[in-house]
PDB file of N, CA and C in Angstrom:
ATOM      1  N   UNK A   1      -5.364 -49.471   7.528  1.00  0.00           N
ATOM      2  CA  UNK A   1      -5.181 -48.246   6.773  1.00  0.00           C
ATOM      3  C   UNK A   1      -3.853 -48.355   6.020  1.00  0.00           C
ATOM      4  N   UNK A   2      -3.593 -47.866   4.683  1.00  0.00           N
ATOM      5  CA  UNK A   2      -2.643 -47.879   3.768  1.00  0.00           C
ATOM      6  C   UNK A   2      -1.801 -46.624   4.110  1.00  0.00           C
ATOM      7  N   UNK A   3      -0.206 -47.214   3.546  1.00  0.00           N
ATOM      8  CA  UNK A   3       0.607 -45.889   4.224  1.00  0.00           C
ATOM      9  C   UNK A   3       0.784 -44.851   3.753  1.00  0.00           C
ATOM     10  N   UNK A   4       0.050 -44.718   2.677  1.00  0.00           N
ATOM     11  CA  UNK A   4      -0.610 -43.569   1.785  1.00  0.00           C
ATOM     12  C   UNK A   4      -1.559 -42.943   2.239  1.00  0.00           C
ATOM     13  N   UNK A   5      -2.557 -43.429   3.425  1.00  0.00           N
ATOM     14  CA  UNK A   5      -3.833 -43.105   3.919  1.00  0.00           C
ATOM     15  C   UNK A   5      -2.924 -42.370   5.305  1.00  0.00           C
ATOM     16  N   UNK A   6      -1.878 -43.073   5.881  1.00  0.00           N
ATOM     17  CA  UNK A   6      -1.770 -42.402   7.218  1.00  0.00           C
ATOM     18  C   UNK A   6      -0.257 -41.102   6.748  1.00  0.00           C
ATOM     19  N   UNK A   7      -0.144 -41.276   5.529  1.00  0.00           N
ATOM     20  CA  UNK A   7       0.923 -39.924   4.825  1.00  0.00           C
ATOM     21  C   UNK A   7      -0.424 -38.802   4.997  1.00  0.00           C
ATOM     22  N   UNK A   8      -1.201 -39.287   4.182  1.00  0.00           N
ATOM     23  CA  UNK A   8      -2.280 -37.896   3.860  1.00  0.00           C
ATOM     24  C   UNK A   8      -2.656 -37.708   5.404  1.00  0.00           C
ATOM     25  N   UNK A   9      -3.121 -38.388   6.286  1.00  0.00           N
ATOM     26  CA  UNK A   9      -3.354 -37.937   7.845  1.00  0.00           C
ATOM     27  C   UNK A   9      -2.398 -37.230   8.496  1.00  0.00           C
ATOM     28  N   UNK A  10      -1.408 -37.746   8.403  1.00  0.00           N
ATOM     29  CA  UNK A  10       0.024 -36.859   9.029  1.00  0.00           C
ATOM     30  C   UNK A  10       0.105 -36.001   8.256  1.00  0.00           C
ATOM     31  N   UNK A  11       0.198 -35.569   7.283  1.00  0.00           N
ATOM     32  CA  UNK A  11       0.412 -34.099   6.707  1.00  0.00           C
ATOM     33  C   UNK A  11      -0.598 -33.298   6.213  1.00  0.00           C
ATOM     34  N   UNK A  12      -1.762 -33.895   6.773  1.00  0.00           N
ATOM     35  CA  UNK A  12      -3.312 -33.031   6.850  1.00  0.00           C
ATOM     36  C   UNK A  12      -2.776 -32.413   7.875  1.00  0.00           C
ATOM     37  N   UNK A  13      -2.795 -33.885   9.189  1.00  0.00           N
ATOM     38  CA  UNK A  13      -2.161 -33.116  11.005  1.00  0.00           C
ATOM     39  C   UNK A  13      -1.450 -31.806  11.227  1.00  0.00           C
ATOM     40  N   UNK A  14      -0.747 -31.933  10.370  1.00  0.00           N
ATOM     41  CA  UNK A  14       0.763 -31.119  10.286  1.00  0.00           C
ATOM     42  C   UNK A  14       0.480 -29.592   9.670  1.00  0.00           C
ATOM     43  N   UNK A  15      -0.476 -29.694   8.497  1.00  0.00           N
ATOM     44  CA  UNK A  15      -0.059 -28.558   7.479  1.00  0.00           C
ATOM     45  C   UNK A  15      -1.482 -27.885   7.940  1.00  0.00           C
ATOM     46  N   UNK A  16      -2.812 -27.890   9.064  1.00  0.00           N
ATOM     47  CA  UNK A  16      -3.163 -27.433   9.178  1.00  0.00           C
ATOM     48  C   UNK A  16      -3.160 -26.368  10.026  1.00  0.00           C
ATOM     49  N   UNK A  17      -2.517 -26.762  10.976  1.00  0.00           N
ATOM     50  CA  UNK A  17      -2.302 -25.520  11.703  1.00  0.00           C
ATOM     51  C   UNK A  17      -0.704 -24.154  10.812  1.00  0.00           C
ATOM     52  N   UNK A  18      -0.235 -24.645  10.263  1.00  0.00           N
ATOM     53  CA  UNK A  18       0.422 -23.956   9.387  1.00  0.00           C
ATOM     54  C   UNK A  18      -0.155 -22.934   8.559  1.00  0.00           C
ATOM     55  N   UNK A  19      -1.307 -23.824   7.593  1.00  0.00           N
ATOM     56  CA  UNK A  19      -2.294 -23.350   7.215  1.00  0.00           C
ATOM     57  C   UNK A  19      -2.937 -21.717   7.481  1.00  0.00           C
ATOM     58  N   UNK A  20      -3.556 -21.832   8.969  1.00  0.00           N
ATOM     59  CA  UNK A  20      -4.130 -21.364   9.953  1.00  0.00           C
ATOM     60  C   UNK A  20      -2.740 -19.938  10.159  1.00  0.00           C
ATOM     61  N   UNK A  21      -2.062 -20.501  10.344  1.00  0.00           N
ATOM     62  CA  UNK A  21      -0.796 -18.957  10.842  1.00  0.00           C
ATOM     63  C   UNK A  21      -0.517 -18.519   9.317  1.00  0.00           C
ATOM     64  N   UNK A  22      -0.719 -19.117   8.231  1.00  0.00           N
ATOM     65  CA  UNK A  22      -0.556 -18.448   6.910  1.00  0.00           C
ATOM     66  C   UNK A  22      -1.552 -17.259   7.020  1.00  0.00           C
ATOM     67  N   UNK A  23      -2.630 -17.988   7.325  1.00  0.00           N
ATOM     68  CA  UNK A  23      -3.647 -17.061   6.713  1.00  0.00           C
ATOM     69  C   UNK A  23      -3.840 -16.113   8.049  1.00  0.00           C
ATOM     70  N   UNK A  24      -3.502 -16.444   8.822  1.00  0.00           N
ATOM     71  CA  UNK A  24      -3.394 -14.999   9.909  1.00  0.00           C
ATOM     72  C   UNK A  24      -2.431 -13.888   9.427  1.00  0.00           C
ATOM     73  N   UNK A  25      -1.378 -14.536   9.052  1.00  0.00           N
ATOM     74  CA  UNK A  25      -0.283 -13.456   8.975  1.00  0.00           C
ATOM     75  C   UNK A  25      -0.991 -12.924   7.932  1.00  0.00           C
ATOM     76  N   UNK A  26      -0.966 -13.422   6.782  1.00  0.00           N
ATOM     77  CA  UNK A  26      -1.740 -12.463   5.830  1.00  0.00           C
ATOM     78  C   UNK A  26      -3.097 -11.735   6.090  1.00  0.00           C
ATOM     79  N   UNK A  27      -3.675 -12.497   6.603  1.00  0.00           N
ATOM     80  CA  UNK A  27      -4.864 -11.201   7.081  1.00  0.00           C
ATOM     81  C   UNK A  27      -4.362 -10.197   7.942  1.00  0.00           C
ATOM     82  N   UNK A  28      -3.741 -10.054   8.677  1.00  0.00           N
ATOM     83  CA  UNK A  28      -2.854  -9.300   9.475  1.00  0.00           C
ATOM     84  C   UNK A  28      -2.195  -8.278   8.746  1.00  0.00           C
ATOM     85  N   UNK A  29      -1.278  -8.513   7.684  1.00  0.00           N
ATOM     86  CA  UNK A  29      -0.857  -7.683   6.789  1.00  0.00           C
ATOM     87  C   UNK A  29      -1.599  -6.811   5.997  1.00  0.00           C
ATOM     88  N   UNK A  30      -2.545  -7.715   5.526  1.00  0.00           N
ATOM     89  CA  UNK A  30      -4.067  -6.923   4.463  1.00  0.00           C
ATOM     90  C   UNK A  30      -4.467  -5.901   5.463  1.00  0.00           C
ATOM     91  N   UNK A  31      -4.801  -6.470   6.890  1.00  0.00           N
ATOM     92  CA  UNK A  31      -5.515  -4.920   7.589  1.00  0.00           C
ATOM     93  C   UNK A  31      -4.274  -3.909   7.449  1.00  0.00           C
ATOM     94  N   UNK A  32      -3.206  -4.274   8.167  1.00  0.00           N
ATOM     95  CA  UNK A  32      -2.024  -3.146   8.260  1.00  0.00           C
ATOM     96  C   UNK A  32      -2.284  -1.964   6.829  1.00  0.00           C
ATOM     97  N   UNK A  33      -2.249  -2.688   5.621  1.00  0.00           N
ATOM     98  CA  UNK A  33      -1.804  -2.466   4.655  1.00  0.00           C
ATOM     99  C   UNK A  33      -3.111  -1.308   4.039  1.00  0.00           C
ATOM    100  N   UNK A  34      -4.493  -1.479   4.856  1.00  0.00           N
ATOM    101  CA  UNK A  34      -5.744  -1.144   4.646  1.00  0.00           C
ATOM    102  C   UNK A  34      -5.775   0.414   5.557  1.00  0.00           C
ATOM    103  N   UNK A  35      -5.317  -0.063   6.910  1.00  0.00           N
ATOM    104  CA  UNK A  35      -5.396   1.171   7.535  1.00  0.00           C
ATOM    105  C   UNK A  35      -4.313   1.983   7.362  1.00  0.00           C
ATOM    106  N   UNK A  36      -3.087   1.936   6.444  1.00  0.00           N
ATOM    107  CA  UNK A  36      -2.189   2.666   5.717  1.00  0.00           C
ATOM    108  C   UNK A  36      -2.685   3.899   4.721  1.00  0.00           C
ATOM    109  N   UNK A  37      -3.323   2.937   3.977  1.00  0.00           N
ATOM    110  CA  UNK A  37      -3.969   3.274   3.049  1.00  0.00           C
ATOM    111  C   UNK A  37      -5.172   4.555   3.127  1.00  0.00           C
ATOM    112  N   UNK A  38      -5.903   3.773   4.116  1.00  0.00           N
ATOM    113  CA  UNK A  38      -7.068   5.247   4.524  1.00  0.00           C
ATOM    114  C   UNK A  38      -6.562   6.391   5.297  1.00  0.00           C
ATOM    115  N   UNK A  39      -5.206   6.335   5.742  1.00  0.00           N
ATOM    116  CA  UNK A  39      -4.789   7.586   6.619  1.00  0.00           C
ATOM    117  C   UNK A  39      -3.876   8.425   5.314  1.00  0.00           C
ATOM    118  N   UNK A  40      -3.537   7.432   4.357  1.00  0.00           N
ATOM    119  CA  UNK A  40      -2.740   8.502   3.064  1.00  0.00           C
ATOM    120  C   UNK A  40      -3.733   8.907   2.758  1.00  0.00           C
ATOM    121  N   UNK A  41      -5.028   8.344   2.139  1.00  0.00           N
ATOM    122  CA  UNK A  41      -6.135   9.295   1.966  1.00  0.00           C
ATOM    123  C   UNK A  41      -6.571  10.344   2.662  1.00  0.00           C
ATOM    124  N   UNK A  42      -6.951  10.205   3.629  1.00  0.00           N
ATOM    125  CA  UNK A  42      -7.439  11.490   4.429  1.00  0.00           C
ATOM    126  C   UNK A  42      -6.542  12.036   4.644  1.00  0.00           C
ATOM    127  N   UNK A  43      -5.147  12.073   4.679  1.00  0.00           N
ATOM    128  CA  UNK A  43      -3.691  12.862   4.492  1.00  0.00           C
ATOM    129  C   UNK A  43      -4.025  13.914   3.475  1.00  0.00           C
ATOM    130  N   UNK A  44      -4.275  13.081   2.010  1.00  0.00           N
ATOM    131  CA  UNK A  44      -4.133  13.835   0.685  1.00  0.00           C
ATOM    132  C   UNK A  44      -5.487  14.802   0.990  1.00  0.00           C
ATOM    133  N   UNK A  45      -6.345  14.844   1.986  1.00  0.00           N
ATOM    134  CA  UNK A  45      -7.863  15.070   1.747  1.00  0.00           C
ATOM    135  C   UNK A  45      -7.547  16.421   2.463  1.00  0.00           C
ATOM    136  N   UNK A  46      -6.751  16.589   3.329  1.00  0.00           N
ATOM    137  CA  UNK A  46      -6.793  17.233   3.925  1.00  0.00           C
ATOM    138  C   UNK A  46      -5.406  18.233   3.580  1.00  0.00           C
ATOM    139  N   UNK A  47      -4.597  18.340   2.911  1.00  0.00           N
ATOM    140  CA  UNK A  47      -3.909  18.819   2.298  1.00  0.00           C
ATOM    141  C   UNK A  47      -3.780  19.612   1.176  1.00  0.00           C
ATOM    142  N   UNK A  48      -4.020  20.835   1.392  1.00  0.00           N
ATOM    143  CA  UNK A  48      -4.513  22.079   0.558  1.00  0.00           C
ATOM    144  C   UNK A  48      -4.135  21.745  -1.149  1.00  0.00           C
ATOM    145  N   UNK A  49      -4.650  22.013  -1.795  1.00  0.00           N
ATOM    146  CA  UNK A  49      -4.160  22.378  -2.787  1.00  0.00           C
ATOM    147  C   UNK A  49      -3.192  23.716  -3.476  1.00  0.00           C
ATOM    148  N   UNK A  50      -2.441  23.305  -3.706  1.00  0.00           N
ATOM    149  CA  UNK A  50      -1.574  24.498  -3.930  1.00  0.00           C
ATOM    150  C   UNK A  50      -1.930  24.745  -5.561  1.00  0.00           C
ATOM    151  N   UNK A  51      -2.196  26.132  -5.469  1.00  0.00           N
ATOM    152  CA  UNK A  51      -2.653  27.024  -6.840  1.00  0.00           C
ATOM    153  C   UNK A  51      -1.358  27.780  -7.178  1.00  0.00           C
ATOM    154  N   UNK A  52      -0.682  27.374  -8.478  1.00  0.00           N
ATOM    155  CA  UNK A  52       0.205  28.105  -9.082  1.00  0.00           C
ATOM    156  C   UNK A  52      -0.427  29.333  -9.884  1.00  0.00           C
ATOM    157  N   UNK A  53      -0.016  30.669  -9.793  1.00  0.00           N
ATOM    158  CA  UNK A  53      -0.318  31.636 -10.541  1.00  0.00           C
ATOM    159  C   UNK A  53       0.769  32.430 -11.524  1.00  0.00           C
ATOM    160  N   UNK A  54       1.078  32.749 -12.652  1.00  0.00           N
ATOM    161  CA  UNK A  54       1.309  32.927 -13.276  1.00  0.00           C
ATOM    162  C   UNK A  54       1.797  34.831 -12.996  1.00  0.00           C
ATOM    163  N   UNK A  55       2.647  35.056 -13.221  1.00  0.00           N
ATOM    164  CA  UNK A  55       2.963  36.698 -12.650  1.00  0.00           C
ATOM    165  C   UNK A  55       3.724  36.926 -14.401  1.00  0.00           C
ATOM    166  N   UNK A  56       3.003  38.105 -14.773  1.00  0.00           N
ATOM    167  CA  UNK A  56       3.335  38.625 -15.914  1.00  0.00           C
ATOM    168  C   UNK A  56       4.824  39.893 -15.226  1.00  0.00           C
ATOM    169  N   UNK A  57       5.725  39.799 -16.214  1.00  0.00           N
ATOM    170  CA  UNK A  57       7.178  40.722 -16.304  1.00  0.00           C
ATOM    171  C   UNK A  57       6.552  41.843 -17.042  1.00  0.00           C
ATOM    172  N   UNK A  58       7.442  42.760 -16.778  1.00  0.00           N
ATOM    173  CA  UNK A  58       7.214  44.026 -17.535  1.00  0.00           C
ATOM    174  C   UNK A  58       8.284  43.595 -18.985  1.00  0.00           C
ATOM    175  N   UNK A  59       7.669  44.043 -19.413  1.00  0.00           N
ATOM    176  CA  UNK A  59       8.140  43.861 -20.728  1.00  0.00           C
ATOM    177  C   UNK A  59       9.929  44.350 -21.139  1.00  0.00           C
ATOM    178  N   UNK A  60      11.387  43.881 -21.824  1.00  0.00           N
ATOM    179  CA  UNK A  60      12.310  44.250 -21.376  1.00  0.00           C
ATOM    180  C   UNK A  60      12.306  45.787 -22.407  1.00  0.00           C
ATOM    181  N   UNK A  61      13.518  46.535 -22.377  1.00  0.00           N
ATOM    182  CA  UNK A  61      13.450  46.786 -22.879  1.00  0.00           C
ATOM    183  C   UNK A  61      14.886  46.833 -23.721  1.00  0.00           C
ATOM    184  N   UNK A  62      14.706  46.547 -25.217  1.00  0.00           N
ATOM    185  CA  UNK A  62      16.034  45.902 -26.186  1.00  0.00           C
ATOM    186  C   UNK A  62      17.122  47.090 -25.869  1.00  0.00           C
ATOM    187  N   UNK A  63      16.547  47.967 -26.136  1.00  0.00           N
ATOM    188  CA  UNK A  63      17.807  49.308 -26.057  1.00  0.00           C
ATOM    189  C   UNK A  63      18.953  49.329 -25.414  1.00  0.00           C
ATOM    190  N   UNK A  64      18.081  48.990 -24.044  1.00  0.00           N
ATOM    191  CA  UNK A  64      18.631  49.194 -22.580  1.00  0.00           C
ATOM    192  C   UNK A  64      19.645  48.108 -22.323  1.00  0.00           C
ATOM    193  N   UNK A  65      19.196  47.185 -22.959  1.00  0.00           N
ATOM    194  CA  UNK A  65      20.149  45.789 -22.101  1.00  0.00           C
ATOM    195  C   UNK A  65      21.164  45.803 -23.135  1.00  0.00           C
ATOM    196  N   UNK A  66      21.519  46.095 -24.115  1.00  0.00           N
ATOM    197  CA  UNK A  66      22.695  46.560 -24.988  1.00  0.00           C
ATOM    198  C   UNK A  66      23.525  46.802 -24.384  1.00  0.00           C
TER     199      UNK A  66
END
């Protein structure tokens, strides 16, 4: 075997289990990041809407505030 053939074996060896904890951690994060996500939703879902209403003044009167 060429020492080019046993480089690519040793750092197949090596970088797969690396590999393997990459993609855990990130799947790990994606769920975190998922069940975040659906509890702000049903947060916002469940969180009234607030209705602004508009309250009319009595009208001033010019005279008076002179």
């Amino acid at each position: 075997m060429s020492k080019l053939q046993l480089l690519s074996l040793f750092l197949n060896d090596r970088l797969t289990p690396a590999d393997v904890d990459i993609f855990g951690a990130v799947e790990k994060t994606v769920v975190e990041y998922q069940e975040e996500n659906a509890l702000l939703r049903r947060l916002l879902r469940i969180t009234p809407e607030i209705k602004l209403c508009r309250t009319e003044s009595p009208p001033l009167d010019r005279d008076k505030v002179r």
